[in-house]
PDB file of N, CA and C in Angstrom:
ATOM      1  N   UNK A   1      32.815  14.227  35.666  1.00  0.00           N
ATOM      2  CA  UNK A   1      31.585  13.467  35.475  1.00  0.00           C
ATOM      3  C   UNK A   1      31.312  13.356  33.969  1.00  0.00           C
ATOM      4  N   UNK A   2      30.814  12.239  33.688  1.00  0.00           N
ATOM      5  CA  UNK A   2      30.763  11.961  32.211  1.00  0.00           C
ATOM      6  C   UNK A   2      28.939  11.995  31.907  1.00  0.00           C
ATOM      7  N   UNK A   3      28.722  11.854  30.824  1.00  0.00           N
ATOM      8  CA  UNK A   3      27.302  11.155  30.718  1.00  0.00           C
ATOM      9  C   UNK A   3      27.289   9.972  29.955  1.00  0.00           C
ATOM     10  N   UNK A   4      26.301   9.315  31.023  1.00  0.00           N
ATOM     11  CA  UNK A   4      25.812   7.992  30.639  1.00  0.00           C
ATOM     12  C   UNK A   4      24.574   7.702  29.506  1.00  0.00           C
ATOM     13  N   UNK A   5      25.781   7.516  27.813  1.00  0.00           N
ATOM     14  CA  UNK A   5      24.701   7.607  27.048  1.00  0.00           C
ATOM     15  C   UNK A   5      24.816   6.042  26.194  1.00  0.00           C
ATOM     16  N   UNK A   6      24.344   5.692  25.083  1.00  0.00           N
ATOM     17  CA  UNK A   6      24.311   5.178  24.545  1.00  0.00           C
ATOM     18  C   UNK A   6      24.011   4.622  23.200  1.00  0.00           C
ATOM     19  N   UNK A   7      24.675   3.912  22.578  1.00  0.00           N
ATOM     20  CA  UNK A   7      24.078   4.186  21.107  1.00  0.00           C
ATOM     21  C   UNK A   7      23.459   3.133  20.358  1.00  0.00           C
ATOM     22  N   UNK A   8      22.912   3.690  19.472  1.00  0.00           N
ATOM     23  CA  UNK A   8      21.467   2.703  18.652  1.00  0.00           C
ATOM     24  C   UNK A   8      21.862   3.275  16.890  1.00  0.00           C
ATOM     25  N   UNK A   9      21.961   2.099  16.836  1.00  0.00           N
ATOM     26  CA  UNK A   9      21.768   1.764  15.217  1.00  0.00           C
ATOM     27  C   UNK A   9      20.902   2.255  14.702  1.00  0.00           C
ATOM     28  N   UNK A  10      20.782   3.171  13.912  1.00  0.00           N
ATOM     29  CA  UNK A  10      19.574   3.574  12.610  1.00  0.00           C
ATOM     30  C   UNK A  10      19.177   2.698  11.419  1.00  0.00           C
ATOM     31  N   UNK A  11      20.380   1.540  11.247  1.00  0.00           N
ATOM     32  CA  UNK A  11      20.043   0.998  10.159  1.00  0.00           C
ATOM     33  C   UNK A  11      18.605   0.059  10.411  1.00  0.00           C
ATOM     34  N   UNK A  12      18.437  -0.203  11.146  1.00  0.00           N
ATOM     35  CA  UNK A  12      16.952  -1.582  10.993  1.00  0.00           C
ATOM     36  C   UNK A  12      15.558  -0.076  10.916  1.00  0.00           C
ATOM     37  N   UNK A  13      16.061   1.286  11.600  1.00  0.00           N
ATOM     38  CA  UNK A  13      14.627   1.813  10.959  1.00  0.00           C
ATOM     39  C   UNK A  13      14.645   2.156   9.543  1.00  0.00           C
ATOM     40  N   UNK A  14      16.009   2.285   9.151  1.00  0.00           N
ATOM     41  CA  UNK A  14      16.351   2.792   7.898  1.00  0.00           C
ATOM     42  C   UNK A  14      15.485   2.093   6.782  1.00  0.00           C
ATOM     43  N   UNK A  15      15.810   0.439   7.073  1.00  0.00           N
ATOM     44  CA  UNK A  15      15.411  -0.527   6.138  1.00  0.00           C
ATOM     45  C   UNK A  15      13.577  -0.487   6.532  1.00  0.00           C
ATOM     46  N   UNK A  16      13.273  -0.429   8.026  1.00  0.00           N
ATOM     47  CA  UNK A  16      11.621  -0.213   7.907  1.00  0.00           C
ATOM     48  C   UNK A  16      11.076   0.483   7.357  1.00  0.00           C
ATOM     49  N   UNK A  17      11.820   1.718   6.823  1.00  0.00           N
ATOM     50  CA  UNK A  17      11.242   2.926   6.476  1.00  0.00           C
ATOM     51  C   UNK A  17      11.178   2.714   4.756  1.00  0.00           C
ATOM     52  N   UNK A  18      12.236   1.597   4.616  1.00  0.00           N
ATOM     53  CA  UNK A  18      12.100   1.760   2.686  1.00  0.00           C
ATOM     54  C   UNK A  18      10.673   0.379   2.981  1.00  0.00           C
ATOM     55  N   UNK A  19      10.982  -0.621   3.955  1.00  0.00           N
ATOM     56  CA  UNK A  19       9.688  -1.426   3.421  1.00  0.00           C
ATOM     57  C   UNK A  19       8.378  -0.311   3.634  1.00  0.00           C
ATOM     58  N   UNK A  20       8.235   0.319   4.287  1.00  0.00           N
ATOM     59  CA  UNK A  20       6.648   1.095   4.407  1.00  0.00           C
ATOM     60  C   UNK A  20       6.669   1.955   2.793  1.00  0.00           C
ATOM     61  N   UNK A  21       8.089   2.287   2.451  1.00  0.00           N
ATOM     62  CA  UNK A  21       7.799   2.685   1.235  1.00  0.00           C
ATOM     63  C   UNK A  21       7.106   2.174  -0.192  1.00  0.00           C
ATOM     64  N   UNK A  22       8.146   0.659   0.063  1.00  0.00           N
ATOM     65  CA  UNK A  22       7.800  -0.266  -1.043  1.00  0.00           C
ATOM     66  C   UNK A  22       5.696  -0.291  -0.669  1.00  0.00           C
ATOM     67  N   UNK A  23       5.563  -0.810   0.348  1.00  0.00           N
ATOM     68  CA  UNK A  23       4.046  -1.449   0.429  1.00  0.00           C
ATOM     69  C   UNK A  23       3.391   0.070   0.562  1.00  0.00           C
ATOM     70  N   UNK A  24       3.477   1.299   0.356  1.00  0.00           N
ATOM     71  CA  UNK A  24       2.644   2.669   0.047  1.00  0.00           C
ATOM     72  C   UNK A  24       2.734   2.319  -1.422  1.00  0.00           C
ATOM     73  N   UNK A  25       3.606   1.827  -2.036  1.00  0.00           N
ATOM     74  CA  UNK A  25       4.047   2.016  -3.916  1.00  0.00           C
ATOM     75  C   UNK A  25       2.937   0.765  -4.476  1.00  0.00           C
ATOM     76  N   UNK A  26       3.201  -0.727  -3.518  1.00  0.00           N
ATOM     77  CA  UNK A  26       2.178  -1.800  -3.732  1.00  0.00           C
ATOM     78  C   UNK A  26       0.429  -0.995  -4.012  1.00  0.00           C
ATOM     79  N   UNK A  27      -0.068  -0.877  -2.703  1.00  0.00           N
ATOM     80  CA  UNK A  27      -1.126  -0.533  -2.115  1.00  0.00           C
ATOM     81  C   UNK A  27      -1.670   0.677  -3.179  1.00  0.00           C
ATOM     82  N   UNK A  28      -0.710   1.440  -3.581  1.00  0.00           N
ATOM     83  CA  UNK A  28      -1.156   2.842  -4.193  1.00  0.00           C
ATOM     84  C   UNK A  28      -1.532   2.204  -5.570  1.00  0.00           C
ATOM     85  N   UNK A  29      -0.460   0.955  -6.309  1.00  0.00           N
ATOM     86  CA  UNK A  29      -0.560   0.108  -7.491  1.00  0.00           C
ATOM     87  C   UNK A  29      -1.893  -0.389  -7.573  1.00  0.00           C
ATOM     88  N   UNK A  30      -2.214  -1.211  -6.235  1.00  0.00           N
ATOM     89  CA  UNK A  30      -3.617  -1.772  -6.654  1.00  0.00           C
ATOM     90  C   UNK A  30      -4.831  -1.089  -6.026  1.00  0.00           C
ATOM     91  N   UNK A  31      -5.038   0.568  -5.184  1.00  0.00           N
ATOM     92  CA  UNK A  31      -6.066   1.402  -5.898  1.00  0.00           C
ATOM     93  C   UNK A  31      -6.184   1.485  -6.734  1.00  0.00           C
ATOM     94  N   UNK A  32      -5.123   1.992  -7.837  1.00  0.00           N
ATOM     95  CA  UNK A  32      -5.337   2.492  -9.049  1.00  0.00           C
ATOM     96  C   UNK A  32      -5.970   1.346  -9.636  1.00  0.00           C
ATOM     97  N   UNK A  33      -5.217   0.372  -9.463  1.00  0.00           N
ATOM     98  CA  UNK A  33      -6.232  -1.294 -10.264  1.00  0.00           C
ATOM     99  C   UNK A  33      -7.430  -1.584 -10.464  1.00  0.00           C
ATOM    100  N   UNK A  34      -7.647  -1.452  -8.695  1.00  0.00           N
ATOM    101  CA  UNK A  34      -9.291  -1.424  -8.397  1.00  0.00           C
ATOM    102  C   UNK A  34      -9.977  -0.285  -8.718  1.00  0.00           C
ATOM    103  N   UNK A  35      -9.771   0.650  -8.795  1.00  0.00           N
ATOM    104  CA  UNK A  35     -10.674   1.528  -8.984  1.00  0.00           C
ATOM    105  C   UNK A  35     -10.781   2.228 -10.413  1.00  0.00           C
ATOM    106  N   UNK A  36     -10.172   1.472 -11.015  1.00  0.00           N
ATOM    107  CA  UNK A  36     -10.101   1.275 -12.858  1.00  0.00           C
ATOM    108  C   UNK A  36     -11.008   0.152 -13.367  1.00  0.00           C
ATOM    109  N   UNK A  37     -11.565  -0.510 -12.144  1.00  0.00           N
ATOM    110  CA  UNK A  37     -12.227  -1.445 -12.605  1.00  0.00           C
ATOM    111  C   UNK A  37     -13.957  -1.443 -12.305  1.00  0.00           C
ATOM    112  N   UNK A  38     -14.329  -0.299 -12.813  1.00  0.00           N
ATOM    113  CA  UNK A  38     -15.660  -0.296 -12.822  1.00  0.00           C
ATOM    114  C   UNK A  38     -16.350  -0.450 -14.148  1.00  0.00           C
ATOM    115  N   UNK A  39     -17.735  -0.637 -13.742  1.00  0.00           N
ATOM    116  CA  UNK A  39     -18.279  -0.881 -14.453  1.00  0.00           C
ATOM    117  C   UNK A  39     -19.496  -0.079 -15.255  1.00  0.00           C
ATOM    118  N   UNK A  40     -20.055   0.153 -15.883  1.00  0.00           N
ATOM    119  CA  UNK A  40     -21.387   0.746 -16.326  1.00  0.00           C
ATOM    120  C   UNK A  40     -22.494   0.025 -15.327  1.00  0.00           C
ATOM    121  N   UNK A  41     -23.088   0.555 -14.760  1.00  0.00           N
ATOM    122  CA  UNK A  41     -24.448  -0.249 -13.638  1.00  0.00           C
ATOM    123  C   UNK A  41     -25.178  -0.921 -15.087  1.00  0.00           C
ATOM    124  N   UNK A  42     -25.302  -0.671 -16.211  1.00  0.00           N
ATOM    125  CA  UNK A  42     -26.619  -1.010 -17.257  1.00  0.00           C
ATOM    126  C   UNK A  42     -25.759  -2.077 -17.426  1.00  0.00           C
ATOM    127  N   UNK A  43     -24.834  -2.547 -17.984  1.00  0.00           N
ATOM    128  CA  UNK A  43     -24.022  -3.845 -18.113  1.00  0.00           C
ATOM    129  C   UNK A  43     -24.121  -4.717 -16.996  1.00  0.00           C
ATOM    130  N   UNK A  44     -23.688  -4.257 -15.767  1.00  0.00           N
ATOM    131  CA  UNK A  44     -24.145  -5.222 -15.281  1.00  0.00           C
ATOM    132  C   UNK A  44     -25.585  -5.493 -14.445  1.00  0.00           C
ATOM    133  N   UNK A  45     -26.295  -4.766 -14.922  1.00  0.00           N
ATOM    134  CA  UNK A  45     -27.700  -5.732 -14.847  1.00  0.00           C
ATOM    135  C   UNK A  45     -27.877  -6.392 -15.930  1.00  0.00           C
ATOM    136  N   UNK A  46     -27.778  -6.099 -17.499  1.00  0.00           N
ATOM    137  CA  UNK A  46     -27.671  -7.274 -18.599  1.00  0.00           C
ATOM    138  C   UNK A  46     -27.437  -8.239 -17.951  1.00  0.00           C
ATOM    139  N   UNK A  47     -26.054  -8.280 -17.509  1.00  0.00           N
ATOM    140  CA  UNK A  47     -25.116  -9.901 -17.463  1.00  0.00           C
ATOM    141  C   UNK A  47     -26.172 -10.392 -15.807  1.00  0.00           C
ATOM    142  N   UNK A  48     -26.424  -9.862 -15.065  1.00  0.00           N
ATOM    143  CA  UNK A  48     -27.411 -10.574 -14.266  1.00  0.00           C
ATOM    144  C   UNK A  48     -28.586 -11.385 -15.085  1.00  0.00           C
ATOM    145  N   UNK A  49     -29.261 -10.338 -15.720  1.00  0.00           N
ATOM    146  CA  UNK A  49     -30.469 -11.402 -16.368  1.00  0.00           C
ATOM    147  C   UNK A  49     -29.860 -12.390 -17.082  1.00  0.00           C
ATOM    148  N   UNK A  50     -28.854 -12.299 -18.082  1.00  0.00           N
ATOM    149  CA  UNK A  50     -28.202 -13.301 -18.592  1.00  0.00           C
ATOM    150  C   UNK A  50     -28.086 -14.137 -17.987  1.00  0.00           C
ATOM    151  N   UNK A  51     -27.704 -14.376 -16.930  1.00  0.00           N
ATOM    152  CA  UNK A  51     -27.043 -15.320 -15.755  1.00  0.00           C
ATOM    153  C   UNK A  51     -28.433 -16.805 -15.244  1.00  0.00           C
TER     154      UNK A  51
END
């Protein structure tokens, strides 16, 4: 008696696993972006009244 097995390619999770990498490296790029981009609250109420 044998067993009835079968086999599966690793390569297509292989390659899913570097894209989830790349877009953690994106995503992590533009926290840092956004959240470098604050402001002083007193500036921007100036530029409101300005407005």
């Amino acid at each position: 008696m044998t067993g009835g097995g079968f086999r599966v390619s690793s390569e297509p999770l292989a390659n899913f696993g570097k894209h989830l990498d790349e877009l953690q490296k994106n995503l992590q790029g533009t926290a840092d972006l956004v959240g470098g981009m604050t402001c002083d609250p007193a500036c921007s109420a100036s530029t409101r009244r300005a407005s």
